[in-house]
PDB file of N, CA and C in Angstrom:
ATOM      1  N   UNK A   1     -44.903 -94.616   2.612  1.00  0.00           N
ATOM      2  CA  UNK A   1     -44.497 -93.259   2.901  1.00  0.00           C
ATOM      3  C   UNK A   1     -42.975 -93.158   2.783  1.00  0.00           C
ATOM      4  N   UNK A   2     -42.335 -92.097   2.263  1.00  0.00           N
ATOM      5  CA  UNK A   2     -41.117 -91.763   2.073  1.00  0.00           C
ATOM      6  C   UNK A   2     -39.958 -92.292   3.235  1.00  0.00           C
ATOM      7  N   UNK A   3     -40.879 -91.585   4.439  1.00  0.00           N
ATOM      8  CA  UNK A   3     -39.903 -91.545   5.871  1.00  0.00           C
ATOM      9  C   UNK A   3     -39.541 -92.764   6.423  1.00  0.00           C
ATOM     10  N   UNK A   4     -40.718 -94.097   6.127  1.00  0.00           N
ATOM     11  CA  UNK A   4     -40.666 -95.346   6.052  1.00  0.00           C
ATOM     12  C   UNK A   4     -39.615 -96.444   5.447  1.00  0.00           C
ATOM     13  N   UNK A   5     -39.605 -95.607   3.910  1.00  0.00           N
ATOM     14  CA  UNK A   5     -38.557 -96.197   3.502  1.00  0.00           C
ATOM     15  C   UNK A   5     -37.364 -95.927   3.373  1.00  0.00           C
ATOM     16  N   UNK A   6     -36.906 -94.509   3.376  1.00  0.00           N
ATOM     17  CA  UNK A   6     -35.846 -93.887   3.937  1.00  0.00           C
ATOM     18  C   UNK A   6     -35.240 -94.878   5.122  1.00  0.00           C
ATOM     19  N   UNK A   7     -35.929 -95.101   6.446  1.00  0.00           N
ATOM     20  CA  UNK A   7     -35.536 -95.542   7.622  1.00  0.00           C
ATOM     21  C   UNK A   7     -35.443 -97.269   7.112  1.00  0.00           C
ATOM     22  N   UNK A   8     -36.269 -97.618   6.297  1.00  0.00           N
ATOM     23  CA  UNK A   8     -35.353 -99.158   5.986  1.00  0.00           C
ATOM     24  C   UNK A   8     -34.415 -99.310   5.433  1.00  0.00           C
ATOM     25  N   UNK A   9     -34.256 -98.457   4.684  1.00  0.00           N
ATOM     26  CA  UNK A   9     -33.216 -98.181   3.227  1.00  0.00           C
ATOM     27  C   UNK A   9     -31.687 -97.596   4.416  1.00  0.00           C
ATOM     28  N   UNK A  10     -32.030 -97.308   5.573  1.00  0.00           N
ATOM     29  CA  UNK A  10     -30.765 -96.492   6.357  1.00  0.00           C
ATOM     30  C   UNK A  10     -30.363 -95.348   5.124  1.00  0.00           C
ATOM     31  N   UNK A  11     -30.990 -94.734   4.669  1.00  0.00           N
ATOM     32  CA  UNK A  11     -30.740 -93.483   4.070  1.00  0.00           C
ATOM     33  C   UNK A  11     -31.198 -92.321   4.908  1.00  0.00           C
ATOM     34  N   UNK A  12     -29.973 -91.973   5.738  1.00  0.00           N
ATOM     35  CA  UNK A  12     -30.480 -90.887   6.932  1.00  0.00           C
ATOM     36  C   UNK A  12     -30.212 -89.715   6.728  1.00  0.00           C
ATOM     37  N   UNK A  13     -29.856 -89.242   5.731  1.00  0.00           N
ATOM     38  CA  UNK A  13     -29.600 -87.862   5.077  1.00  0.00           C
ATOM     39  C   UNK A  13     -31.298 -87.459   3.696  1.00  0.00           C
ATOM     40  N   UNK A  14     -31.049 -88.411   3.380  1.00  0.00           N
ATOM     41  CA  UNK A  14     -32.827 -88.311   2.757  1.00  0.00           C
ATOM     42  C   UNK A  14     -33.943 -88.437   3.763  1.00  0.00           C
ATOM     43  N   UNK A  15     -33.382 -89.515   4.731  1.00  0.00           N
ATOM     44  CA  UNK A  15     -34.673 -89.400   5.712  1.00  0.00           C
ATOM     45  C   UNK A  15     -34.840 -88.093   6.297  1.00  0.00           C
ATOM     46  N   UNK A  16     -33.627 -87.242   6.732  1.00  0.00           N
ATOM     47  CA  UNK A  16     -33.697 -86.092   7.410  1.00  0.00           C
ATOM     48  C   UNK A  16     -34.543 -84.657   6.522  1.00  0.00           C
ATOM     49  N   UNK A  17     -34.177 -85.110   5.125  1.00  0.00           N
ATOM     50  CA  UNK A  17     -34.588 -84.268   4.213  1.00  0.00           C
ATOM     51  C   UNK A  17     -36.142 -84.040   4.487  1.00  0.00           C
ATOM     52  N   UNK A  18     -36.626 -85.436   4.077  1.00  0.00           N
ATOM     53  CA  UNK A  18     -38.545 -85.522   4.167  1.00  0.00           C
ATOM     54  C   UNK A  18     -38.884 -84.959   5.224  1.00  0.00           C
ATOM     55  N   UNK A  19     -38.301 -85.564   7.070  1.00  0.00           N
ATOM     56  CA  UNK A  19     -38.357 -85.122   7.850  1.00  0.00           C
ATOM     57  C   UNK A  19     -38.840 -83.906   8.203  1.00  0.00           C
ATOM     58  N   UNK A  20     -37.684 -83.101   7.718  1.00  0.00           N
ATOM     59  CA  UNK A  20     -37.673 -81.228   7.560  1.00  0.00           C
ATOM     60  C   UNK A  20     -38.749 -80.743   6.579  1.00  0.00           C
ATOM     61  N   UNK A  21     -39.065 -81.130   6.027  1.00  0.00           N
ATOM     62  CA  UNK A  21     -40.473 -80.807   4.612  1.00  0.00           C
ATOM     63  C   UNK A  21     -41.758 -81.176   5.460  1.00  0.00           C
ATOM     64  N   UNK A  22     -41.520 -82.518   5.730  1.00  0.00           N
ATOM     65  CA  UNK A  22     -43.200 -82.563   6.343  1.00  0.00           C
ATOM     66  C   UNK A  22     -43.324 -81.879   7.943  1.00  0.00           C
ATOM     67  N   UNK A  23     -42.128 -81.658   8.647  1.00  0.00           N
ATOM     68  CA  UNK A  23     -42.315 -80.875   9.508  1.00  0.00           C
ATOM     69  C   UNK A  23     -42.933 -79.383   8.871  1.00  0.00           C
ATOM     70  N   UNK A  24     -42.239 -78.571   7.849  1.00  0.00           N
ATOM     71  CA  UNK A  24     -42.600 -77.120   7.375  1.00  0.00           C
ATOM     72  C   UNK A  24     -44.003 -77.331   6.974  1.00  0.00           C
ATOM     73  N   UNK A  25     -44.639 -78.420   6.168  1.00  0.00           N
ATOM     74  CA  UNK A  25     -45.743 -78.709   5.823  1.00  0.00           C
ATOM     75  C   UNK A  25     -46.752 -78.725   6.854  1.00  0.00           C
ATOM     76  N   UNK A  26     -46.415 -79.358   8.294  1.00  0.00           N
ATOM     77  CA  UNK A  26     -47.521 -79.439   9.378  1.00  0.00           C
ATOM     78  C   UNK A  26     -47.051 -77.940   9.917  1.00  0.00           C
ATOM     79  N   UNK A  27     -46.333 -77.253   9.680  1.00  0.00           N
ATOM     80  CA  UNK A  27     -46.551 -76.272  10.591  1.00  0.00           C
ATOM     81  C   UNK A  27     -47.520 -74.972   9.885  1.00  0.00           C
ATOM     82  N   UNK A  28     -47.142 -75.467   8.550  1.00  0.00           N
ATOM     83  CA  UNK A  28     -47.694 -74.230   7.751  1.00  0.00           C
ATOM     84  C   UNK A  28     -49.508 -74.895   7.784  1.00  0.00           C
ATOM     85  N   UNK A  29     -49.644 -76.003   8.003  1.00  0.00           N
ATOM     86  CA  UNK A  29     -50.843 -76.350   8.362  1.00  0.00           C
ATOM     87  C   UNK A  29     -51.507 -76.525   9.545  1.00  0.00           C
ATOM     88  N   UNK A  30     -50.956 -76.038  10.307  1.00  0.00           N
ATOM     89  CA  UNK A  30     -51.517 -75.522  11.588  1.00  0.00           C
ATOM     90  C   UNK A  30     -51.193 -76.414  12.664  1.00  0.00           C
ATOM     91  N   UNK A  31     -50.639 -78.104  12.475  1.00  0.00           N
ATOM     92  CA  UNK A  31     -50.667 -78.846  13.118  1.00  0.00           C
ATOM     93  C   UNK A  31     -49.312 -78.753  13.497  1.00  0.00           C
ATOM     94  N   UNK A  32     -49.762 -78.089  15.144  1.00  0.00           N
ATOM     95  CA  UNK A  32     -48.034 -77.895  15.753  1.00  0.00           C
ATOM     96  C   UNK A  32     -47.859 -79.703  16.805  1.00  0.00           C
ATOM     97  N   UNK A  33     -48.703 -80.318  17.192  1.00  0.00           N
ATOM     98  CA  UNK A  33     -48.342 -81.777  17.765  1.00  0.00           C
ATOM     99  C   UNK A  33     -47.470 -81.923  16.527  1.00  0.00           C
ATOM    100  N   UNK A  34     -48.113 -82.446  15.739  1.00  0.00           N
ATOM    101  CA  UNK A  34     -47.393 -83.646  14.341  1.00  0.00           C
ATOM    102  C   UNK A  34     -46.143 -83.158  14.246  1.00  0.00           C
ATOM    103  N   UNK A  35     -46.260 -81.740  14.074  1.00  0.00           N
ATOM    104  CA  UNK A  35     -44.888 -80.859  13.910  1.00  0.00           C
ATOM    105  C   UNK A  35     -43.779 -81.350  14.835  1.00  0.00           C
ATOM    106  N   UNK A  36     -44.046 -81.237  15.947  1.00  0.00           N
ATOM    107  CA  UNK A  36     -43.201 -81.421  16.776  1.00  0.00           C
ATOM    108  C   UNK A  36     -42.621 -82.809  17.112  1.00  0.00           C
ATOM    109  N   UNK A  37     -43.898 -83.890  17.098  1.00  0.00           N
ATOM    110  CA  UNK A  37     -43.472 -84.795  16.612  1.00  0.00           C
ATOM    111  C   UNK A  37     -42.098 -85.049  15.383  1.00  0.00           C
ATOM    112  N   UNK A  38     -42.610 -84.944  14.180  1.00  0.00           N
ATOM    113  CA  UNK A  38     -41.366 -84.794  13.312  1.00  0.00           C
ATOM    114  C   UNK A  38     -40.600 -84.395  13.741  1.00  0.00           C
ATOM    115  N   UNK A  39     -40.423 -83.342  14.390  1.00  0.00           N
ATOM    116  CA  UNK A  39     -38.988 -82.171  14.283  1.00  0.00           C
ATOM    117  C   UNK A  39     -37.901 -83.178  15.505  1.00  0.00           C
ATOM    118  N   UNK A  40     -38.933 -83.812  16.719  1.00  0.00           N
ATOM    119  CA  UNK A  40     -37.976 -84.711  17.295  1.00  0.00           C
ATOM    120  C   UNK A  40     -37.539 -85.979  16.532  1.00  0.00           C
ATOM    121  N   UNK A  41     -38.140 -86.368  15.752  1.00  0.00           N
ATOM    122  CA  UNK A  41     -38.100 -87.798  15.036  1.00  0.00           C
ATOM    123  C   UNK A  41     -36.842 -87.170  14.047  1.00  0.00           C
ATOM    124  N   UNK A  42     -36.680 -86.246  13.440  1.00  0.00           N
ATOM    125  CA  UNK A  42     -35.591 -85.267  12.854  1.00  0.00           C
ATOM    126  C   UNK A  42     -34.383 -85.403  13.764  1.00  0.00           C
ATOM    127  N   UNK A  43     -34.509 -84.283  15.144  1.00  0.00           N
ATOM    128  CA  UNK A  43     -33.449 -84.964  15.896  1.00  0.00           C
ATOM    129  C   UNK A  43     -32.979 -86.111  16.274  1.00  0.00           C
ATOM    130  N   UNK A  44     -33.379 -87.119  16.651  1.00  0.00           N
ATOM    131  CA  UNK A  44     -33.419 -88.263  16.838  1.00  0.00           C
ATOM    132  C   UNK A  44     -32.112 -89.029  15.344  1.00  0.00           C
ATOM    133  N   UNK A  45     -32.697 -88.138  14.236  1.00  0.00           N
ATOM    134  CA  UNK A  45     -32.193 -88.951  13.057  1.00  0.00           C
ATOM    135  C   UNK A  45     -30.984 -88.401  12.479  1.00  0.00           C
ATOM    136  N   UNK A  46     -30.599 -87.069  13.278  1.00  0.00           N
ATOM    137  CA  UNK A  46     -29.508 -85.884  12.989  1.00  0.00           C
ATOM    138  C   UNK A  46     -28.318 -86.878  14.265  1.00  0.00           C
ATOM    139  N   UNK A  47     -28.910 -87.507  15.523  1.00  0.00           N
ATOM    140  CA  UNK A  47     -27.812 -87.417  16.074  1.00  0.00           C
ATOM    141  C   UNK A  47     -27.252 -89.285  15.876  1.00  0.00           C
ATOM    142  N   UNK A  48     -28.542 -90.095  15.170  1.00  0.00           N
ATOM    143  CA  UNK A  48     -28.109 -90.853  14.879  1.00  0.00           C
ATOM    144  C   UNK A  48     -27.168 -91.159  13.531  1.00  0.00           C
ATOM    145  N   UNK A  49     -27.614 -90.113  12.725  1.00  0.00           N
ATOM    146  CA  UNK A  49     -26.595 -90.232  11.697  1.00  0.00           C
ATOM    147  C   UNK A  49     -25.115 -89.388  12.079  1.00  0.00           C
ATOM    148  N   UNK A  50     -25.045 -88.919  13.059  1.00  0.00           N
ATOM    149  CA  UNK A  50     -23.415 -88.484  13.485  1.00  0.00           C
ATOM    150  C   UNK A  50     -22.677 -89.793  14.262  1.00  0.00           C
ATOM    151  N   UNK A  51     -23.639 -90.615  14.790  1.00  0.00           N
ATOM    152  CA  UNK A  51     -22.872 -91.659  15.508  1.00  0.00           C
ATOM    153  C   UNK A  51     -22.500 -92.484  14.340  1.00  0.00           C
ATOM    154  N   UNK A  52     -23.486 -92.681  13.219  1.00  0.00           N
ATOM    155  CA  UNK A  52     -22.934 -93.631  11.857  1.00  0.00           C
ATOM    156  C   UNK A  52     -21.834 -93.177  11.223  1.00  0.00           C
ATOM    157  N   UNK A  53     -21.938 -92.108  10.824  1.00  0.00           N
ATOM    158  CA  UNK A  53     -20.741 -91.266  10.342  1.00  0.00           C
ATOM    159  C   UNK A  53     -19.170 -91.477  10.632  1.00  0.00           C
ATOM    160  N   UNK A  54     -18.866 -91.777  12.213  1.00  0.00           N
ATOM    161  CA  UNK A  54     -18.126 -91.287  12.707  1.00  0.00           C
ATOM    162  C   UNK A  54     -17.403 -93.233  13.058  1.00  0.00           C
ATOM    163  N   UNK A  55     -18.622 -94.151  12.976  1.00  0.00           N
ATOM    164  CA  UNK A  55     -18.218 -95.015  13.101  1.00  0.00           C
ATOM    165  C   UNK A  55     -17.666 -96.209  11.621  1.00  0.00           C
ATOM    166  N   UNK A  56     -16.054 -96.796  11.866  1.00  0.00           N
ATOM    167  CA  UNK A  56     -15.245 -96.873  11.527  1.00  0.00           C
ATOM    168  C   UNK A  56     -16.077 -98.585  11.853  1.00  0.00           C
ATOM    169  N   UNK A  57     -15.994 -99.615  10.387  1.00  0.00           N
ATOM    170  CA  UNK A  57     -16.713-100.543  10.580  1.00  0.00           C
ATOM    171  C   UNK A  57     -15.778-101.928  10.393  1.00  0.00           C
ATOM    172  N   UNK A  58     -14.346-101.498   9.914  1.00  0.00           N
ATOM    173  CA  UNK A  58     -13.651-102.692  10.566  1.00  0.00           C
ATOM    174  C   UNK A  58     -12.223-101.781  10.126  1.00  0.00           C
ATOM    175  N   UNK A  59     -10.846-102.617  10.856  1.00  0.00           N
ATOM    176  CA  UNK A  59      -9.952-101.542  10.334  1.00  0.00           C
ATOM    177  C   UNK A  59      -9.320-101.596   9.032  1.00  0.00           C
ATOM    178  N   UNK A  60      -9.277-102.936   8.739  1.00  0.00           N
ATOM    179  CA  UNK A  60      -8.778-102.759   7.426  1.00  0.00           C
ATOM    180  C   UNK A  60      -9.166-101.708   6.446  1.00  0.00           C
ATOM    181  N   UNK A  61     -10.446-101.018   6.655  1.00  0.00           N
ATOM    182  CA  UNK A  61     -10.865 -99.879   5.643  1.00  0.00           C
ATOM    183  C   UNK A  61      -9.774 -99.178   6.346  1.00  0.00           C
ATOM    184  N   UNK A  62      -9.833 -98.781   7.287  1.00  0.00           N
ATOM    185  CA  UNK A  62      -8.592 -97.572   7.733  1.00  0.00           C
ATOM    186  C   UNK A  62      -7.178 -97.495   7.323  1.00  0.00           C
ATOM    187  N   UNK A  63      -7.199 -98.989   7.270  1.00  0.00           N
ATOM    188  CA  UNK A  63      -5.692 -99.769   6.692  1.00  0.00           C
ATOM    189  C   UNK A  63      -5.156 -98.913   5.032  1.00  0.00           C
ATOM    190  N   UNK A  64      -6.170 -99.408   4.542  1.00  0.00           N
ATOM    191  CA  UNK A  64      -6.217 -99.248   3.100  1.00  0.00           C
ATOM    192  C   UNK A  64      -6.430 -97.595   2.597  1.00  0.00           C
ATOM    193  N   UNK A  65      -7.119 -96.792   3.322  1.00  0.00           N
ATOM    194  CA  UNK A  65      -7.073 -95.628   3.687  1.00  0.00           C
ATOM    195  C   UNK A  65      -5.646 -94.752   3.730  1.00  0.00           C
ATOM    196  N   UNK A  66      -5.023 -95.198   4.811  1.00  0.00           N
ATOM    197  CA  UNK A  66      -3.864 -94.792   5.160  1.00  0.00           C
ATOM    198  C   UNK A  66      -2.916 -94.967   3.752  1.00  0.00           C
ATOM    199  N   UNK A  67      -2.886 -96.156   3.360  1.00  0.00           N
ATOM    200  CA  UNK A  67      -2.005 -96.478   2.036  1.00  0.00           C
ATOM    201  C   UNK A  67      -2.143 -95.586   0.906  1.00  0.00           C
ATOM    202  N   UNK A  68      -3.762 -95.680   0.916  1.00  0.00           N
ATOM    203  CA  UNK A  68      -3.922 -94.423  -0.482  1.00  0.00           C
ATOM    204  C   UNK A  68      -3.434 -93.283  -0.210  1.00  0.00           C
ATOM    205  N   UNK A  69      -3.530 -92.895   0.990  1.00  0.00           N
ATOM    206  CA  UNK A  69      -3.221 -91.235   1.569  1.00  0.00           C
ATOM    207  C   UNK A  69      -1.531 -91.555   1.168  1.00  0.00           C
ATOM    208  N   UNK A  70      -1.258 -92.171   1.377  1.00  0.00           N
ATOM    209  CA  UNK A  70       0.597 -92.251   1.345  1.00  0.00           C
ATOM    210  C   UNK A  70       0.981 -92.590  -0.010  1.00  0.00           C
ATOM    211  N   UNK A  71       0.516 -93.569  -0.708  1.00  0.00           N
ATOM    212  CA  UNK A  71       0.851 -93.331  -2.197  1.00  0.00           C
ATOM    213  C   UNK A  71       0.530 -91.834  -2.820  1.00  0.00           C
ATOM    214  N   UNK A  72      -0.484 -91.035  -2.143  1.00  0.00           N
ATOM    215  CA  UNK A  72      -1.131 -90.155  -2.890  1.00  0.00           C
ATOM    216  C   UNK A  72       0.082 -88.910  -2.636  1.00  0.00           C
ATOM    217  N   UNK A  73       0.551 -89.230  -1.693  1.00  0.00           N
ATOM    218  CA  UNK A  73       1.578 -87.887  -1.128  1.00  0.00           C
ATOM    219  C   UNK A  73       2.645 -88.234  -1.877  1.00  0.00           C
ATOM    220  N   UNK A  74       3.081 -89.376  -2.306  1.00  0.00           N
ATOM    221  CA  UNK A  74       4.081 -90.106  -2.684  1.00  0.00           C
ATOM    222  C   UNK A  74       4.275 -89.623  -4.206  1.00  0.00           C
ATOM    223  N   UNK A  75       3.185 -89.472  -4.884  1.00  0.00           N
ATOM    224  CA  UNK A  75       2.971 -88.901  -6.202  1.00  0.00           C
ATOM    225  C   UNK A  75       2.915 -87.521  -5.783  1.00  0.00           C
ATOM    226  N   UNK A  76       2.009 -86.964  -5.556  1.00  0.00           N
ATOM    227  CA  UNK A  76       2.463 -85.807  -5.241  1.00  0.00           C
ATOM    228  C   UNK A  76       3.413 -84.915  -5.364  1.00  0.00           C
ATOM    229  N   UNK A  77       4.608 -85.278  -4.167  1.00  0.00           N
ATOM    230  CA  UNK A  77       6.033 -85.180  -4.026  1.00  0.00           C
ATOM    231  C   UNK A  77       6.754 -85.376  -5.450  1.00  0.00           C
ATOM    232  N   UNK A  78       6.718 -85.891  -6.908  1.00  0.00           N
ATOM    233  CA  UNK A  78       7.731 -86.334  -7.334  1.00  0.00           C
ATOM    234  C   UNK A  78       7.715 -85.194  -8.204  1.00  0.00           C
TER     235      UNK A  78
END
């Protein structure tokens, strides 16, 4: 199943996608449990992908970050 491999793959923006589809799918099929099910398994995957997002996984990326931003202004400027 999609949602399966989405969640191994850590693809949480596709997982959220299927998520939202097979939720509209059980609702338009009458099945409001499953629905709801999904729609939390959705949340669940909306607030875990803001904690991934936001987390910074060693600093040297930030390091190197900062440098490009400053060469980039650096050109910029001339």
């Amino acid at each position: 199943m999609a949602e399966e491999d989405y969640t191994s793959l850590d693809m949480l923006s596709a997982l959220q996608d299927v998520q939202f589809l097979r939720s509209v799918l059980l609702h338009n099929l009458g099945m409001t449990k499953e629905r709801d099910e999904t729609a939390t398994r959705q949340q669940k995957t909306e607030v875990l992908r803001s904690e991934t997002e936001a987390e910074v996984v060693e600093d040297w990326i930030t390091e190197v970050w900062d440098l490009v931003a400053d060469i980039g202004c650096k050109l910029a400027a001339r």
